[in-house]
Each structure stands twice: as structure tokens, then as C-alpha cells.
Protein backbone atom coordinates (compact mmCIF):
# COMPACT_ATOMS: atom_id res chain seq x y z
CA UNK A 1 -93.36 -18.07 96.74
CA UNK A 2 -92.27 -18.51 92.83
CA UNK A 3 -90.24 -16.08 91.21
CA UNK A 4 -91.72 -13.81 88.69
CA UNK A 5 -90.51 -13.46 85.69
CA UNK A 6 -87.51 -11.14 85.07
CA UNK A 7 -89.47 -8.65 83.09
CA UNK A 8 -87.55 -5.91 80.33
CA UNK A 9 -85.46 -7.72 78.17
CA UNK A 10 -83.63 -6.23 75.06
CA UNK A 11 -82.81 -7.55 72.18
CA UNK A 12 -81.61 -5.91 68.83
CA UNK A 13 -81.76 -7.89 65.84
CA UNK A 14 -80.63 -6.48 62.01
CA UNK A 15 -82.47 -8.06 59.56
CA UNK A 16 -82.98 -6.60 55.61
CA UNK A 17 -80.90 -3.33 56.40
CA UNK A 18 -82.40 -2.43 59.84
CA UNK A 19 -82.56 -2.88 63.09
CA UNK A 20 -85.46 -4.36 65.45
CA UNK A 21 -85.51 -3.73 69.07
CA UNK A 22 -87.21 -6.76 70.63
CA UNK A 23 -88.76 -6.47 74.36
CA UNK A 24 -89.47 -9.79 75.68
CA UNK A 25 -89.33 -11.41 79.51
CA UNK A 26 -87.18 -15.07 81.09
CA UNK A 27 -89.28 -17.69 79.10
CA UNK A 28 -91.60 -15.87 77.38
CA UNK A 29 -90.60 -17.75 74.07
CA UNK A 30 -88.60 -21.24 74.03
CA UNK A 31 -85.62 -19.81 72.21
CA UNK A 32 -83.82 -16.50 70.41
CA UNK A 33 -85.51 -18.36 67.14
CA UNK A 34 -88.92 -18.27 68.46
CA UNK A 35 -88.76 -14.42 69.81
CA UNK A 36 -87.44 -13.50 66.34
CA UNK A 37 -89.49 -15.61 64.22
CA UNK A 38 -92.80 -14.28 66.43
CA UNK A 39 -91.74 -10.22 66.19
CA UNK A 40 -89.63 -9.91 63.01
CA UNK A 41 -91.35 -12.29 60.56
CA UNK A 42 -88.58 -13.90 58.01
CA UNK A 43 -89.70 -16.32 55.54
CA UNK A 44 -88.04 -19.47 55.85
CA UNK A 45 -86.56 -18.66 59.43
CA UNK A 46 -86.26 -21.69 61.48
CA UNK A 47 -87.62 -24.23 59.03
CA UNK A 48 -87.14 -27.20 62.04
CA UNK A 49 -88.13 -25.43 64.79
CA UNK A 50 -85.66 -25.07 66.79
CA UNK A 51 -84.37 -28.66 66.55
CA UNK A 52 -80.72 -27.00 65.34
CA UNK A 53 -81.02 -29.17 62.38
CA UNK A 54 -81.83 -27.15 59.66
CA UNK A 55 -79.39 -23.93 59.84
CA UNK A 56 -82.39 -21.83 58.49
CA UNK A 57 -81.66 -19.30 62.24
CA UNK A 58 -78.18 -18.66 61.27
CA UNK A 59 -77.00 -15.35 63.79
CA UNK A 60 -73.77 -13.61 64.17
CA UNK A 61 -73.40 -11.99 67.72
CA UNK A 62 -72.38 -9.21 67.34
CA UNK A 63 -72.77 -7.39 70.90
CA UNK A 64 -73.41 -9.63 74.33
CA UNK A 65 -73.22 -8.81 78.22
CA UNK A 66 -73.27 -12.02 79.38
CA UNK A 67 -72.36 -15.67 78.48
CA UNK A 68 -75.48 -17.18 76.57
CA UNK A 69 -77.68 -20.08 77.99
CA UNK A 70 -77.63 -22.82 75.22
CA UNK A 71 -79.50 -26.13 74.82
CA UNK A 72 -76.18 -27.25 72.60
CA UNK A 73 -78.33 -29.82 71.20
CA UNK A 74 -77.19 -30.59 67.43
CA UNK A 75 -75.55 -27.22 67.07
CA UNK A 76 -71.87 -28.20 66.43
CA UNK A 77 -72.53 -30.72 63.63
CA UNK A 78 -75.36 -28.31 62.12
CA UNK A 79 -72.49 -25.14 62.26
CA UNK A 80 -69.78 -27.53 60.75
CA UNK A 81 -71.90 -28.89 57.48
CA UNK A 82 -73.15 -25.36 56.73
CA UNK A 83 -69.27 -24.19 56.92
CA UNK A 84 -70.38 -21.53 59.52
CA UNK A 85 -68.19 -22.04 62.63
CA UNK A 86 -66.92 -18.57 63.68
CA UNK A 87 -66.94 -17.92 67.18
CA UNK A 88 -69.76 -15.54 66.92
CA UNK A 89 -71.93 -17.61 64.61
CA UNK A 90 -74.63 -19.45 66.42
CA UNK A 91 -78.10 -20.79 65.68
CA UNK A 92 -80.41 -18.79 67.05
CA UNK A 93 -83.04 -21.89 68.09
CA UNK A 94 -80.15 -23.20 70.67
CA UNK A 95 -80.37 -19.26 72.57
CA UNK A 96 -82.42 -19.50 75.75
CA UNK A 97 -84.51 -16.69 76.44
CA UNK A 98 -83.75 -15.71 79.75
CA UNK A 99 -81.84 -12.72 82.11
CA UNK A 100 -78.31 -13.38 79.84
CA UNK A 101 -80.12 -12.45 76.44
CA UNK A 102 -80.33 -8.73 78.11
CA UNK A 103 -78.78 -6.51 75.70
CA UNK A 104 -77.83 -8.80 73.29
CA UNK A 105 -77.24 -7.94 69.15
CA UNK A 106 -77.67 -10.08 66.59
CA UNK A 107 -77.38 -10.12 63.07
CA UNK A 108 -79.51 -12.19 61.02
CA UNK A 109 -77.41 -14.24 58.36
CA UNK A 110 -80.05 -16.79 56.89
């Protein structure tokens, strides 16, 4: 028997001086980038998409329950040449959607 998908997941995202409260389910969308870029609509948002090359899905974290599941795939060197490498700073196409996104905040910095 295959497991269904973990249904009722919450994300907040602040974008343009408000917030959007995103309902989504485990792999509904490929990545954070894709969720946000499908529900909130932000020109230019995630110009490679989601090869974490462009920086274009720049999000701070501001509130998280769990550790995030990451595909880490150019990331790092993407962070470092756009001079963004606070803890909380992440790309948002390198966010797995799955049960760890649950009640996670972002804000929106691209």
C-alpha cells in the first residue's frame, strides 16, 4: 500500500507588505520556489528555475518547526556571490516541499 500524501501544509510568506498563507501537500510542487512562484505571483521570482543559480528566490526564515529538506545543489556558491550568507537566508528553489515545511515563515527578499 503507498502512502498518501501528508495533506495540510502551512506556509506563510511576506511579500510587498503582507502576508500569504499558502496550503499545499508533501510534493505537490518541486520546491518552496515553485509553491510561491504558483500562489503569490512575483515578477522575476526564480528566473532559473530552481537550478539555485540565479538568486532571483532569495528568503529569510524567519519562523521554522523543523530542520528543512534541501537539494543543496549550487546554493553555497549562489549565497556567497550575491553577499547573502546569513544563517537564515536561503534560496527558496533548494526548500523541499514536504512534512518539515509545516509551519514555516518566510520573507521574500528578491
Amino acid at each position: 500500500m503507498e502512502n498518501a500524501p501528508i495533506r495540510n501544509l502551512s506556509v506563510s510568506v511576506f511579500y510587498d507588505g503582507r502576508w500569504f498563507e499558502l496550503r499545499t501537500y508533501a510534493n505537490e510542487y518541486r520546491s518552496l520556489m515553485m509553491l510561491i512562484y504558483d500562489k503569490v505571483y512575483i515578477d522575476g521570482f526564480g528566473d532559473c528555475v530552481g537550478m539555485g543559480k540565479c538568486g532571483t528566490c532569495l528568503v529569510e526564515i524567519v519562523k521554522r518547526k523543523y530542520e528543512l529538506t534541501d537539494y543543496d545543489r549550487n546554493e553555497d556558491t549562489t549565497l556567497l556571490k550575491s553577499g547573502n550568507t546569513g544563517k537564515d537566508i536561503r534560496l527558496s528553489c533548494q526548500i523541499m516541499i514536504d512534512e518539515f515545511i509545516d509551519g514555516l515563515k518566510v520573507n521574500i527578499l528578491g
